[in-house]
Protein backbone atom coordinates (compact mmCIF):
# COMPACT_ATOMS: atom_id res chain seq x y z
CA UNK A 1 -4.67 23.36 2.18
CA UNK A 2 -5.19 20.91 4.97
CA UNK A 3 -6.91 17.88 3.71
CA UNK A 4 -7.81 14.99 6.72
CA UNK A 5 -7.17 11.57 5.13
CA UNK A 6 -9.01 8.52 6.65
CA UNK A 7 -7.61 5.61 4.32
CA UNK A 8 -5.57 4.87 1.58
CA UNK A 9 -7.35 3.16 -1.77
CA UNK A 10 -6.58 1.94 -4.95
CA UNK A 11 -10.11 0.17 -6.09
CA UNK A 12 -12.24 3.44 -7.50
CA UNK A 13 -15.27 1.19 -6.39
CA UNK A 14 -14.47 0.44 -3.13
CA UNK A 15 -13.18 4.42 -2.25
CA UNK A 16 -15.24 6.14 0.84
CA UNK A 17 -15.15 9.42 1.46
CA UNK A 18 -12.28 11.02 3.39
CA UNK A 19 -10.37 8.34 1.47
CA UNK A 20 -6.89 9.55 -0.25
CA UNK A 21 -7.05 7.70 -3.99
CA UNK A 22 -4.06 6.32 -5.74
CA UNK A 23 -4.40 6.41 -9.15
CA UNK A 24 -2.71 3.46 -11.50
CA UNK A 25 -3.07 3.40 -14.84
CA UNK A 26 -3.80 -0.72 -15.95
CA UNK A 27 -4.00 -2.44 -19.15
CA UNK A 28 -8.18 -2.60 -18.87
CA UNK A 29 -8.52 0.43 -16.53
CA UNK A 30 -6.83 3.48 -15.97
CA UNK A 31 -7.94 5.00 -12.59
CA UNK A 32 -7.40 8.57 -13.86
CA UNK A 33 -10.20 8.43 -15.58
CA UNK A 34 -12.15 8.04 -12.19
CA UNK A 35 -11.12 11.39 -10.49
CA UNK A 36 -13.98 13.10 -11.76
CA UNK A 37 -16.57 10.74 -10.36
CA UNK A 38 -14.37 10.26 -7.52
CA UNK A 39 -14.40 14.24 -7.03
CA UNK A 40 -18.31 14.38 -7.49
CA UNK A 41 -18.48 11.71 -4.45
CA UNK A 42 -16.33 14.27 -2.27
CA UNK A 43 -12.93 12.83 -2.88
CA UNK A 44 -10.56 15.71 -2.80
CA UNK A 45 -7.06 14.33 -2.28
CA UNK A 46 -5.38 12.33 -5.35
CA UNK A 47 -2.02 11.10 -6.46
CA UNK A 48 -1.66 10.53 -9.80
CA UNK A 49 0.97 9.72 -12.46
CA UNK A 50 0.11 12.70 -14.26
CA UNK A 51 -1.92 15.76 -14.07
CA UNK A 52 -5.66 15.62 -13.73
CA UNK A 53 -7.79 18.27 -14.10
CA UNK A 54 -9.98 18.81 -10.87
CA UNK A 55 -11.17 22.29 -9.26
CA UNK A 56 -8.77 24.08 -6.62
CA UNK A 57 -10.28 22.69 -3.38
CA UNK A 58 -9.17 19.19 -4.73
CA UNK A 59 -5.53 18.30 -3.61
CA UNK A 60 -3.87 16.32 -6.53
CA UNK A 61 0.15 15.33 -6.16
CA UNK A 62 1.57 13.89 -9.23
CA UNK A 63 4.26 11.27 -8.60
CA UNK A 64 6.89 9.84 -10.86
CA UNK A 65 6.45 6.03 -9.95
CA UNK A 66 2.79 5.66 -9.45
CA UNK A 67 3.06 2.06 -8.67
CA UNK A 68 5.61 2.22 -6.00
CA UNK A 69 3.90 4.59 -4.31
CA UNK A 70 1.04 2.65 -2.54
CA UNK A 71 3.44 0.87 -0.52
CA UNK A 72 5.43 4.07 0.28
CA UNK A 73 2.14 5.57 1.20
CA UNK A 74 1.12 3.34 3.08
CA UNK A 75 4.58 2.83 5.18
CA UNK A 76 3.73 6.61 6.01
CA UNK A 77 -0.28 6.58 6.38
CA UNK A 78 -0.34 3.36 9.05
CA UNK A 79 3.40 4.99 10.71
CA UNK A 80 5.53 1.88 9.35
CA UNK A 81 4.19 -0.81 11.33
CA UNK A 82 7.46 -3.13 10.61
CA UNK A 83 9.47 -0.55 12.06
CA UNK A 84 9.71 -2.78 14.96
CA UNK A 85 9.83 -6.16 13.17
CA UNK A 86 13.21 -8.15 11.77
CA UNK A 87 11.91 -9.38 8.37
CA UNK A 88 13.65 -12.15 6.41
CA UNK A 89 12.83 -12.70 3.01
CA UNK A 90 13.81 -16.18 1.48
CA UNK A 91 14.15 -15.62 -2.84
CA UNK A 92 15.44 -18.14 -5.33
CA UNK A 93 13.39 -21.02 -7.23
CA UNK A 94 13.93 -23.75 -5.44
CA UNK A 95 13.19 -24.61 -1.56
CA UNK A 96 11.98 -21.59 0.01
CA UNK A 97 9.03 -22.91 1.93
CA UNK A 98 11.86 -25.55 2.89
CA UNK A 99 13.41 -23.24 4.33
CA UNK A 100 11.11 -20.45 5.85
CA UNK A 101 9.85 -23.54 7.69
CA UNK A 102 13.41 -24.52 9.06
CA UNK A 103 14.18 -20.73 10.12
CA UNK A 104 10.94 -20.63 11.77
CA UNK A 105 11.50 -24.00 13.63
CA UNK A 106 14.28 -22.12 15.28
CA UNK A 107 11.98 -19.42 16.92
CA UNK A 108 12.12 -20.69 20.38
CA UNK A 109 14.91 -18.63 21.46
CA UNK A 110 13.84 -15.59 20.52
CA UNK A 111 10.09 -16.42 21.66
CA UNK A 112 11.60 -16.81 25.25
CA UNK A 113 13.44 -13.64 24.88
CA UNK A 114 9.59 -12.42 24.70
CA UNK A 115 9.94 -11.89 20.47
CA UNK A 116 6.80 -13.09 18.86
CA UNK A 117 7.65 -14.87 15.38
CA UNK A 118 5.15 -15.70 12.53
CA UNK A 119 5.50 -17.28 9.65
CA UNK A 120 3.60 -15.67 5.86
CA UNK A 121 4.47 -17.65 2.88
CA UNK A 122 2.44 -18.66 -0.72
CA UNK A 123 2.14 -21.93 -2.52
CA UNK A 124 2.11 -21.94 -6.04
């Protein structure tokens, strides 16, 4: 069955129709327990961890780890928009805004080569 998809969502409130719903079971809220409302609003495509009950015109794939799959998804749905990017991630405990600001400092050659760089980082 051929099922058009116009977005991707994880927040049963915020879901529009032609949206394809992920569903993640949480400590407070499992999103399962949405599909039904969810269906009633004219959902009909669903992945879930497990089986949901929903009538035949609904399109429900079950997949084994839920909670990777948004980003997989995702990847697919917007056609893998770093598929053109070189991404460096800096891990450790110690000195990685130190030194995601000294790689970016080096950008210049690579911005005159016509290579945009940016630079996405979090303070705690």
């Amino acid at each position: 069955m051929n099922q058009n998809i116009s977005a991707l969502s994880i927040d049963s409130r915020k879901t529009k129709l032609g949206d394809a719903f992920i569903c993640i079971k949480g400590k407070p809220f499992d999103a399962h327990t949405a599909v039904d409302d969810l269906y009633k609003e004219a959902e009909r495509v669903f992945f879930c961890e497990r089986g949901v009950n929903l009538p035949p015109d609904a399109s429900v794939i079950v997949l084994s780890d839920i909670r990777r799959s948004p980003g997989i998804l995702s990847k697919s749905f917007f056609e893998d928009p770093t598929r053109d990017m070189t991404l460096i991630g800096i891990t450790g405990s110690k000195g990685k805004t130190t030194i995601a600001h000294m790689i970016y400092a080096c950008r210049k050659p690579a911005e005159k080569a016509g290579h945009k760089a940016r630079f996405i980082t979090t303070f705690f």
